[in-house]
Protein backbone atom coordinates (compact mmCIF):
# COMPACT_ATOMS: atom_id res chain seq x y z
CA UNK A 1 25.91 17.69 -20.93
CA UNK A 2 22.60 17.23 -18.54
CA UNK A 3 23.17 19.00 -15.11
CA UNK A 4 21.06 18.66 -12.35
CA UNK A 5 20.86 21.41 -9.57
CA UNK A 6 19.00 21.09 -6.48
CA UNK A 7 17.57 24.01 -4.23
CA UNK A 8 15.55 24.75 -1.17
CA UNK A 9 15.96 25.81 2.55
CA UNK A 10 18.05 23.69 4.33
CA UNK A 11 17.05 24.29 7.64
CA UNK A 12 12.80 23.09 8.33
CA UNK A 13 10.97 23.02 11.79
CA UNK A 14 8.71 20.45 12.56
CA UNK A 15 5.34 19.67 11.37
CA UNK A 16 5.98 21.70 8.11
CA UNK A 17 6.67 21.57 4.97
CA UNK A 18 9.72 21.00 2.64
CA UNK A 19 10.04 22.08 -0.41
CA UNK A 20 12.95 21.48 -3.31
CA UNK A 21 13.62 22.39 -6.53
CA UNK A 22 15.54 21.21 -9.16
CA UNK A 23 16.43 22.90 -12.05
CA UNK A 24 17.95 21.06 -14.77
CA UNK A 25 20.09 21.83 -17.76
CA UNK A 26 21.12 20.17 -21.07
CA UNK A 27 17.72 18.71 -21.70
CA UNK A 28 14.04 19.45 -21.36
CA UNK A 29 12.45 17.81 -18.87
CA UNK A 30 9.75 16.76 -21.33
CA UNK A 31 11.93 14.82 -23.31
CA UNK A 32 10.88 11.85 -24.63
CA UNK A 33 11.24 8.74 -22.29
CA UNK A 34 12.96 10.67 -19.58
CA UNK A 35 11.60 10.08 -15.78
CA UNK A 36 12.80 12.59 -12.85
CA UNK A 37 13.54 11.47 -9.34
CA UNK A 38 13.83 12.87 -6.05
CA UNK A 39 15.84 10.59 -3.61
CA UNK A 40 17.10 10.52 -0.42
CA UNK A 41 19.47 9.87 1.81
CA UNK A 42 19.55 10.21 5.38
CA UNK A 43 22.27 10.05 8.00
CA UNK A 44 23.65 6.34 8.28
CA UNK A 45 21.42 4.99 5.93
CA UNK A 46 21.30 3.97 2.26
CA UNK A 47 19.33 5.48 -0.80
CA UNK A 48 15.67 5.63 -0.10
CA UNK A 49 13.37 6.11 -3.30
CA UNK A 50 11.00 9.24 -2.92
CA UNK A 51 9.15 9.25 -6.32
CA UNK A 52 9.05 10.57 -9.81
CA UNK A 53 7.70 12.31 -12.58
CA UNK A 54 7.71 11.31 -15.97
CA UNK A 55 8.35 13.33 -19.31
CA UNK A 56 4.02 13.16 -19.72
CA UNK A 57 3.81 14.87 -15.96
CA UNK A 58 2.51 11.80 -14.62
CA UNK A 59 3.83 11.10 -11.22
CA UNK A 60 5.10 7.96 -8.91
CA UNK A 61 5.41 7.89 -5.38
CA UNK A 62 6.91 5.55 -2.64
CA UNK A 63 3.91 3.62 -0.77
CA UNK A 64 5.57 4.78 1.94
CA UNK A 65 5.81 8.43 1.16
CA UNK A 66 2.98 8.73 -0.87
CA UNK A 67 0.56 10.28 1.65
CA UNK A 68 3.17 13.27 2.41
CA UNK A 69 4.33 13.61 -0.87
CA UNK A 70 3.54 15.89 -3.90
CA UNK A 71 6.13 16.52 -6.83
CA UNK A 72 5.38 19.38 -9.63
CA UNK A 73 6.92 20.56 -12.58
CA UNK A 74 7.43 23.98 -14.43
CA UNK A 75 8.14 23.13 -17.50
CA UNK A 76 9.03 26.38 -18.95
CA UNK A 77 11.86 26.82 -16.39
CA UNK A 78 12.67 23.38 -17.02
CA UNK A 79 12.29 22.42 -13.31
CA UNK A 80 10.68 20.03 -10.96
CA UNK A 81 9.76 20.67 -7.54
CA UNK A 82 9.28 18.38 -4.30
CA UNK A 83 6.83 18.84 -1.49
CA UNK A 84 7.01 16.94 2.04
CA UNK A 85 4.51 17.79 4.24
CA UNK A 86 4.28 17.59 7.60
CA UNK A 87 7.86 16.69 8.37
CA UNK A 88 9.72 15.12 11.25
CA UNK A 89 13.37 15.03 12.17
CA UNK A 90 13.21 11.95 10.38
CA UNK A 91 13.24 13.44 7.57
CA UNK A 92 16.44 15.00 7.75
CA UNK A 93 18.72 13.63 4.75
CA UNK A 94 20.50 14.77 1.67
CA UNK A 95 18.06 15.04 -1.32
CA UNK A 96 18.96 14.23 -4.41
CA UNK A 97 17.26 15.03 -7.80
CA UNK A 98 18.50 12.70 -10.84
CA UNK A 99 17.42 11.01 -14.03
CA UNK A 100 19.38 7.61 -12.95
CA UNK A 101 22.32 8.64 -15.86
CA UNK A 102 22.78 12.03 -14.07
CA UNK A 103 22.40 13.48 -10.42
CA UNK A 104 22.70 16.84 -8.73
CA UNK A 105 25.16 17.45 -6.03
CA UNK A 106 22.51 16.67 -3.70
CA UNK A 107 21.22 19.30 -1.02
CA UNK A 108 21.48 18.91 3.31
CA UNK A 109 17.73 19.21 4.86
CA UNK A 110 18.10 19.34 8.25
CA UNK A 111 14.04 19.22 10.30
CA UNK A 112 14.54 20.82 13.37
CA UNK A 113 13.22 23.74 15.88
């Protein structure tokens, strides 16, 4: 059974960064085939893509996220990690980490001084 578990501060001020993890159990994250997404959702609005990164490393980002937006791996704790940088109140959502078959509970972020 895959589990996804996401992690990270939920409380960020202004202008810096975010940062998630999401540790993942049941499979290695270098599996064959498998691609690892970070997605959003923020309050009164639908899913909103944020990118990926595939079983290789290599890494996908939205167009419209792209400039703000770094995502990592550690593959011997079998995690990935997400990086927003300079971050605005529109930012605030629920992130979600998921392979499409399988998502984490999804965390609250909450940007705000």
């Amino acid at each position: 059974q895959v589990q996804l578990q996401e992690s990270g501060p939920g409380l960020v001020k202004p202008s810096q960064t975010l940062s998630l993890t999401c540790t993942v159990s049941g499979t290695s994250i270098t599996a064959n085939g498998d691609y690892w997404h970070w997605i959003r959702q923020a309050p009164g609005k639908g899913l909103e893509w944020i990118g990926n990164i595939a079983f290789s490393g290599s890494t996908y980002y939205s167009p419209s996220l792209k400039s703000r937006t770094s995502i990592s791996r550690d593959t011997s704790k079998n995690q990935f990690t997400l990086q927003l940088t300079s971050v605005t109140p529109e930012d605030t959502a629920i992130y979600f980490c998921t392979r499409w078959d399988d998502w984490g509970q999804g965390t609250q972020v909450t940007v705000s001084s």
